[in-house]
Protein backbone atom coordinates (compact mmCIF):
# COMPACT_ATOMS: atom_id res chain seq x y z
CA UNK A 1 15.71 -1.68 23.54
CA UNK A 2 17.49 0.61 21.25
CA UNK A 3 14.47 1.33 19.06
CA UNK A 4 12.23 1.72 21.77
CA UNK A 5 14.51 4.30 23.60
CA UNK A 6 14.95 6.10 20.40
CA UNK A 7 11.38 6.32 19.74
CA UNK A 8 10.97 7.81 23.58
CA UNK A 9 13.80 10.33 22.60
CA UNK A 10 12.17 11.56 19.32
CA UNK A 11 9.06 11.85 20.71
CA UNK A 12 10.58 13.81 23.67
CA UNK A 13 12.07 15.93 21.40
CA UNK A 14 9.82 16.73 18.88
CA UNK A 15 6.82 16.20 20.58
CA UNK A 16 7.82 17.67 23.49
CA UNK A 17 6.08 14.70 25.27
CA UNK A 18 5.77 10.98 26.20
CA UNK A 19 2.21 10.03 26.91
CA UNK A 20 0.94 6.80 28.52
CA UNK A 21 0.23 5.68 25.09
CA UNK A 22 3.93 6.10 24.31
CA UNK A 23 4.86 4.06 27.30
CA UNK A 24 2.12 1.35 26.17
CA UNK A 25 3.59 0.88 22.30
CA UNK A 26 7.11 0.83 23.39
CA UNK A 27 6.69 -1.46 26.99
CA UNK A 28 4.51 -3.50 24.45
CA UNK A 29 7.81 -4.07 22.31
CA UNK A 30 9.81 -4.44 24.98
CA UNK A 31 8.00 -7.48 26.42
CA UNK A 32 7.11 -9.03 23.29
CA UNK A 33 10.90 -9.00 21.99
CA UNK A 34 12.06 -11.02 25.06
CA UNK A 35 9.09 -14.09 24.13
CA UNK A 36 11.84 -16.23 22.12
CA UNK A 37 9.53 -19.20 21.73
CA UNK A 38 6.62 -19.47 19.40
CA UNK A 39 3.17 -18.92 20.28
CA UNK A 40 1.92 -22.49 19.56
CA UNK A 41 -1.40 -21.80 18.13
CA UNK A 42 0.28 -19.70 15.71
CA UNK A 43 3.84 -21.40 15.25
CA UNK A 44 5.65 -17.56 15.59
CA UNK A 45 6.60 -15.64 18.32
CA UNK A 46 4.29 -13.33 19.36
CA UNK A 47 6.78 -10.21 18.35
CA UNK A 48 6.54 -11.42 14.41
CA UNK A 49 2.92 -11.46 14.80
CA UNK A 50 1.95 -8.21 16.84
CA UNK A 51 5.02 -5.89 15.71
CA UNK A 52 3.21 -4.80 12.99
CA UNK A 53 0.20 -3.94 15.08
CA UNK A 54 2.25 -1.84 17.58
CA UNK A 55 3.88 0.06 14.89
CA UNK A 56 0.59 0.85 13.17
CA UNK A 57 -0.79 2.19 16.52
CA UNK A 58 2.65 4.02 17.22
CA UNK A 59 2.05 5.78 13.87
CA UNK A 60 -1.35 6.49 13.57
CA UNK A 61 -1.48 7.95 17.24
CA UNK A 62 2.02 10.37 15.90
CA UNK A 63 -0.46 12.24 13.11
CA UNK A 64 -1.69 14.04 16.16
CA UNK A 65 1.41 16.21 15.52
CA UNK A 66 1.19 16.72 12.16
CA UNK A 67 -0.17 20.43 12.40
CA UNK A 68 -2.29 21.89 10.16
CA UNK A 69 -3.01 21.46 6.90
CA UNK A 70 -5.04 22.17 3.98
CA UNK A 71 -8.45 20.41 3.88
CA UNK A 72 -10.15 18.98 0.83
CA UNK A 73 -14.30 19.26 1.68
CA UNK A 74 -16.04 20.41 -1.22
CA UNK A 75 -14.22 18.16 -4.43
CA UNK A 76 -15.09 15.15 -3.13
CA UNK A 77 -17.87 16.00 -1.63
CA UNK A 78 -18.78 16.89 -5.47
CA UNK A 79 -17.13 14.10 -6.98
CA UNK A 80 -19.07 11.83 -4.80
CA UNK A 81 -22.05 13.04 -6.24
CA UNK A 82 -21.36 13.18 -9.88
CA UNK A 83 -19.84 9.66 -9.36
CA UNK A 84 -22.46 8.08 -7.37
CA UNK A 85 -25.28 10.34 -6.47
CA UNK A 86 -28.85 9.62 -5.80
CA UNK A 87 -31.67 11.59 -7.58
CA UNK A 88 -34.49 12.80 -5.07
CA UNK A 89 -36.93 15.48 -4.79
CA UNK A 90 -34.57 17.90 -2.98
CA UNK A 91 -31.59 17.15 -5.99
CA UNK A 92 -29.17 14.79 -5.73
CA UNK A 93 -27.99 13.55 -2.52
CA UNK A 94 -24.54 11.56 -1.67
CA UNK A 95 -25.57 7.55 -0.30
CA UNK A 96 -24.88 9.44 3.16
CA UNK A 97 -27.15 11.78 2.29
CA UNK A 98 -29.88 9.32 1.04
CA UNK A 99 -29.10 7.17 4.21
CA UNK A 100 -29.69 9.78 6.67
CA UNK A 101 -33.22 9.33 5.35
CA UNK A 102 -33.33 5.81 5.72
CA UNK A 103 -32.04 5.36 9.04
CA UNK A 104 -33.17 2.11 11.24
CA UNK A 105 -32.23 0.36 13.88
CA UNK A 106 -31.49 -3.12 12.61
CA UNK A 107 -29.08 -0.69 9.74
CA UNK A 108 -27.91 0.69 13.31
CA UNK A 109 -27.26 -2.82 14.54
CA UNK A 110 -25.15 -4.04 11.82
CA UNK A 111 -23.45 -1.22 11.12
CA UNK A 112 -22.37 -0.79 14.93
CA UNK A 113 -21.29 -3.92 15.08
CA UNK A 114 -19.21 -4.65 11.65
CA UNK A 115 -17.79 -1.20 12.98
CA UNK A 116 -17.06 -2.38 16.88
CA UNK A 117 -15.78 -5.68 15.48
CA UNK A 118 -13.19 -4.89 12.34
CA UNK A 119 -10.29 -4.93 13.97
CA UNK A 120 -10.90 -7.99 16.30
CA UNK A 121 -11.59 -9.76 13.01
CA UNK A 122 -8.94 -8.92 11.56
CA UNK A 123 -6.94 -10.46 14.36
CA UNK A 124 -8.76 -13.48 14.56
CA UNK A 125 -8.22 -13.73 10.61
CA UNK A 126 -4.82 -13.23 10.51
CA UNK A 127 -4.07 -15.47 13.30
CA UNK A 128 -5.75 -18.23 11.85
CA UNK A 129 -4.45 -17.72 8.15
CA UNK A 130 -1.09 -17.08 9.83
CA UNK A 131 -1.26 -20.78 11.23
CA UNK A 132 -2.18 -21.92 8.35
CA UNK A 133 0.45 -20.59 6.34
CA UNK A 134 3.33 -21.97 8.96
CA UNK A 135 1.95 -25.14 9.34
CA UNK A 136 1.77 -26.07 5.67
CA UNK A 137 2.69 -29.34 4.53
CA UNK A 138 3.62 -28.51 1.31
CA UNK A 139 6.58 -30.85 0.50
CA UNK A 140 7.61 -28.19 -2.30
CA UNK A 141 8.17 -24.88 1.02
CA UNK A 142 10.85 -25.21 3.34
CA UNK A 143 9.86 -23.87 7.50
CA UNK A 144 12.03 -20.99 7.00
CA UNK A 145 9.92 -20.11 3.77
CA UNK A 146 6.68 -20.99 5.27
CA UNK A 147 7.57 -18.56 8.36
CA UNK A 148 8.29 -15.54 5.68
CA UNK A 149 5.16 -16.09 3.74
CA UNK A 150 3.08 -16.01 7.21
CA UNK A 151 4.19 -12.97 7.92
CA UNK A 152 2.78 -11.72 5.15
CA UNK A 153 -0.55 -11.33 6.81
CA UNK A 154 0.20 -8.77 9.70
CA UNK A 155 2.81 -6.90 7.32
CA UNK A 156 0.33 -6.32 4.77
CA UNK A 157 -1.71 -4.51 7.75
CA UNK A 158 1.46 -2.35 8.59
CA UNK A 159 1.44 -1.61 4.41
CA UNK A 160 -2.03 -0.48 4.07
CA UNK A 161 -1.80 1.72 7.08
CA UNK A 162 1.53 3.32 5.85
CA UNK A 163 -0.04 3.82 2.34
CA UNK A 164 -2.99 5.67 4.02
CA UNK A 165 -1.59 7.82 6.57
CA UNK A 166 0.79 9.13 3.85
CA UNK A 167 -2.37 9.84 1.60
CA UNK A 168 -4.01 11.47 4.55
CA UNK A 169 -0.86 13.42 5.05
CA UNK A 170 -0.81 14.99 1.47
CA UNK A 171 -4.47 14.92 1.02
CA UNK A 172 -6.76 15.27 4.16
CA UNK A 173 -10.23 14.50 3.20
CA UNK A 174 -12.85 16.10 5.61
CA UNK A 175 -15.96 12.81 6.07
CA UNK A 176 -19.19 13.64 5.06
CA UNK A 177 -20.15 13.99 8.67
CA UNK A 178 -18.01 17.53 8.37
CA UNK A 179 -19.66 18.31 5.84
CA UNK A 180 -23.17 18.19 7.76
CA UNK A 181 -21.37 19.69 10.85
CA UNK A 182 -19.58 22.81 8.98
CA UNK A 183 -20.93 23.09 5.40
CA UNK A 184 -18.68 22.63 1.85
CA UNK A 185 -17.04 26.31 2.68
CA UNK A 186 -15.69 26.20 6.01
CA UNK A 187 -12.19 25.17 6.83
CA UNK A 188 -11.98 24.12 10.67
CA UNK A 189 -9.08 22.30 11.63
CA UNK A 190 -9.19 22.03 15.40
CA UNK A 191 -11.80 19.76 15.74
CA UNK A 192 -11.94 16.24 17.52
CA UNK A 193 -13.34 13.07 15.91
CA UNK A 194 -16.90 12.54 15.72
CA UNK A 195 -18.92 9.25 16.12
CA UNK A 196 -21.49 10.80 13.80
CA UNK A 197 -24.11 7.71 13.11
CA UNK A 198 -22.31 5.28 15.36
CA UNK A 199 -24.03 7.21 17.89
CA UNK A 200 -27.46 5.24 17.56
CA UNK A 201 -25.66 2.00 18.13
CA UNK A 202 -24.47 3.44 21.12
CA UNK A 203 -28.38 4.55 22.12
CA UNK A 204 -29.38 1.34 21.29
CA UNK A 205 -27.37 -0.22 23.75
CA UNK A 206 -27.30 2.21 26.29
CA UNK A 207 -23.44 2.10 26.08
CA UNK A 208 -21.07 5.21 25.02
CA UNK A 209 -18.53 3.10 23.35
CA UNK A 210 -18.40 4.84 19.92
CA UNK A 211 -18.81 8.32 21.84
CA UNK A 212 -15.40 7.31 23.91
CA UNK A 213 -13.53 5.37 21.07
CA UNK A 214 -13.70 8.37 18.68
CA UNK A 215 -13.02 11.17 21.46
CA UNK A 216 -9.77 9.79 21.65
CA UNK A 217 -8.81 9.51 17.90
CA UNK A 218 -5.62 11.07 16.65
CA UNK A 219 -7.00 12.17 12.94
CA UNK A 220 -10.38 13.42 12.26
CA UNK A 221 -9.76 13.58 7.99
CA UNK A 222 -8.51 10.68 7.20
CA UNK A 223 -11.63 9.91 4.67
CA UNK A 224 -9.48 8.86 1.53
CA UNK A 225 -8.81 5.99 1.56
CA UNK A 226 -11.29 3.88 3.92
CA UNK A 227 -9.01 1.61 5.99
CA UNK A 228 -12.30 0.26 7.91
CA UNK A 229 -12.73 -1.42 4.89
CA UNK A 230 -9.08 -1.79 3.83
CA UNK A 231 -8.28 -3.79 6.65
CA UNK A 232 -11.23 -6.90 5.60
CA UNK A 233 -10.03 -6.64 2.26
CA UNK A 234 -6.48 -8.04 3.31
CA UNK A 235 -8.43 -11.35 4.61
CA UNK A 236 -10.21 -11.60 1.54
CA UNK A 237 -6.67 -12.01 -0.07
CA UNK A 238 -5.41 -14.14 1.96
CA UNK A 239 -8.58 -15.98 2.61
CA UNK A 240 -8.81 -16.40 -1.10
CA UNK A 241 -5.11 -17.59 -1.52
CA UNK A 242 -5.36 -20.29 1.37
CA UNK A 243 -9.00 -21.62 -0.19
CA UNK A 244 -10.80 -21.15 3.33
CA UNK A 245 -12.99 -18.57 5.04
CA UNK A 246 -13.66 -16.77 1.06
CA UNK A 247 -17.67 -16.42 1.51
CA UNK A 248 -17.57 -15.34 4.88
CA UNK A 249 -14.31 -12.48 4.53
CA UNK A 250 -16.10 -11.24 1.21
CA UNK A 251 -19.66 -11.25 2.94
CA UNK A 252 -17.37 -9.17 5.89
CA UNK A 253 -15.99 -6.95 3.93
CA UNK A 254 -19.40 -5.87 1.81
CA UNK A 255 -20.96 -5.02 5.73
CA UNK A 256 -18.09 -3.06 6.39
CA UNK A 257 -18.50 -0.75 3.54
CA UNK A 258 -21.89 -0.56 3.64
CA UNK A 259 -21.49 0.32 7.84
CA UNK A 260 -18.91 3.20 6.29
CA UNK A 261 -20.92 4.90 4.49
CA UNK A 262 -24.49 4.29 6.31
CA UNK A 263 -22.55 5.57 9.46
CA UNK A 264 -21.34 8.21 7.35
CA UNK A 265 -17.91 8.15 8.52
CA UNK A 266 -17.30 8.25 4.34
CA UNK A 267 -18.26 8.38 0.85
CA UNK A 268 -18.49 5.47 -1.21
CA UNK A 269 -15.10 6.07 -3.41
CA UNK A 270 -13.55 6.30 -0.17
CA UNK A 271 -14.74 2.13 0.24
CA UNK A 272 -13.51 1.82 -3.05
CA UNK A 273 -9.86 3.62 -2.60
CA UNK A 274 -10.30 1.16 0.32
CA UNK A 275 -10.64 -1.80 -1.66
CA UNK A 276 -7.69 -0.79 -3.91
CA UNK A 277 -5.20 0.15 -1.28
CA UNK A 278 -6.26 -2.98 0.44
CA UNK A 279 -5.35 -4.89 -2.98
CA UNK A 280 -1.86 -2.89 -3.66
CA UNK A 281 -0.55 -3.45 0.47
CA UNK A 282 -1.66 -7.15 0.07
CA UNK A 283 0.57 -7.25 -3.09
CA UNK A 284 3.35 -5.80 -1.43
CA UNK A 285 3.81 -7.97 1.51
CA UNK A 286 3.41 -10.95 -0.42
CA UNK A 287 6.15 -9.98 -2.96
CA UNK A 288 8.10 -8.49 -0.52
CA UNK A 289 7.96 -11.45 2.03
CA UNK A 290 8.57 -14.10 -1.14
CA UNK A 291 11.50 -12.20 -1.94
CA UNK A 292 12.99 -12.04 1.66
CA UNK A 293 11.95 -15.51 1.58
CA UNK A 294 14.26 -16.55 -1.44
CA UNK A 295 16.89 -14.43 -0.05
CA UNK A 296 17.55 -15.18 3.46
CA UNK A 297 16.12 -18.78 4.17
CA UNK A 298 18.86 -20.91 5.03
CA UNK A 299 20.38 -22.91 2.03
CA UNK A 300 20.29 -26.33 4.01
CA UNK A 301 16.80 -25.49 5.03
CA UNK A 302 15.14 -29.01 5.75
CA UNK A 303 11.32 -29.18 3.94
């Protein structure tokens, strides 16, 4: 309750205002915190598996108040091409470049719906590996161990999402869908999110979902790293640690940076930052938790 009403006060203050989404992460706390029993299917309360979650959204939906900054559109717009450009006709284009010439809609269709799906998989992912973790029968782990390592799975989500709203911070990468919108040379900072090729999922459908989902994002140059593809990464960690799930969280993770930069939401070093920040938050969370673990399980702990 304390953290909660301090978070409504700092917002209050320095915001100068508590939206519904500030009443939603904190009343989201609130009720989870008072759930003392684990969550069966999972074998921890539901506040050690969704904290995480709600602080990520808590933060991510704060860079809205970040002001302005200075914005980085033509280096790696350049970079990307020196790196990983595509010879044609016309010179050499970036892979977002070359897609927009390639588009289709079966491309549409699986790139809409890795895209529309990440972060439910995720969830389902981390769920699973988190039971799977806590109900280990490893005679050589101890419940109170087995409980820290599980929460190594949503932590290492909080990680990677510190780690890249603090590079977005210091370096704000305008997408490449900027760069079609407002050229290498223009610096416009008041602009919303755009959908730009998720669009044509939405046509295909006949839905606006994508049009809707990116209205109402907090952070339109957040390019470097790629957490879209950070966040599949983590299972691939995990689902290569526990020995289940590898083929299809690798196969997962490939469509998700291929929907990245086919959607041209972002260049392919940005899937590759993605991949390494996704590597480095996995690391930390599973060091950190093993060390809490040592630390602060109980010494009569019964295995």
């Amino acid at each position: 309750v304390l953290a909660v009403g301090l978070y409504w006060g700092l917002l209050a203050a320095v915001a100068g205002e508590i939206t519904v989404n500030h009443v939603i992460y904190g009343g989201a706390v609130l009720l989870l915190s008072q759930i003392k029993q684990p969550f069966l299917p999972l074998g921890v309360r539901p506040l050690d598996f969704f904290l995480p979650m709600v602080l990520t959204a808590a933060l991510y939906d704060s860079q809205r108040y970040w002001g302005e900054r200075v914005l980085y559109v033509a280096g790696p717009y350049e970079f990307e091409k020196l790196l990983f450009g595509v010879p044609s006709p016309n010179g050499t284009l970036t892979l977002n470049e070359w897609f927009g010439l390639h588009l289709h809609a079966v491309f549409d269709f699986i790139a809409g719906g890795v895209y529309l799906t990440f972060i439910g998989v995720f969830i389902l992912l981390a769920a699973y590996f988190t039971r799977r973790i806590h109900f280990d029968t490893n005679s050589e782990t101890t419940p109170s161990h087995r409980l820290w390592s599980a929460r190594a799975v949503v932590w290492s989500f909080f990680v990677v999402n510190v780690l890249g709203f603090i590079t977005w911070f210091f370096y704000p990468v305008a997408p490449p869908w900027y760069v079609d919108m407002y050229g290498l040379d223009a610096t416009v900072l008041d602009i919303p999110m755009n959908p730009a090729r998720t669009v044509r999922f939405d046509v295909l459908f006949g839905t606006s979902f994508f049009t809707g989902w990116y209205g109402a994002g907090s952070n339109p140059f957040g390019a470097i790293p790629s957490l879209h593809v950070s966040y599949p990464v983590l299972s691939v960690v995990f689902a290569v640690r526990l020995k289940r799930l590898r083929k299809f969280t690798v196969v997962f993770a490939g469509l998700v940076g291929f929907a990245a930069v086919y959607l041209n939401h972002h260049y392919l070093i940005d899937v590759l930052l993605g991949v390494v920040y996704g590597l480095v938050a996995a690391a930390i969370a599973i060091v950190g938790t093993e060390w809490l673990a040592v630390r602060l399980s109980p010494a009569n702990d019964p295995t």
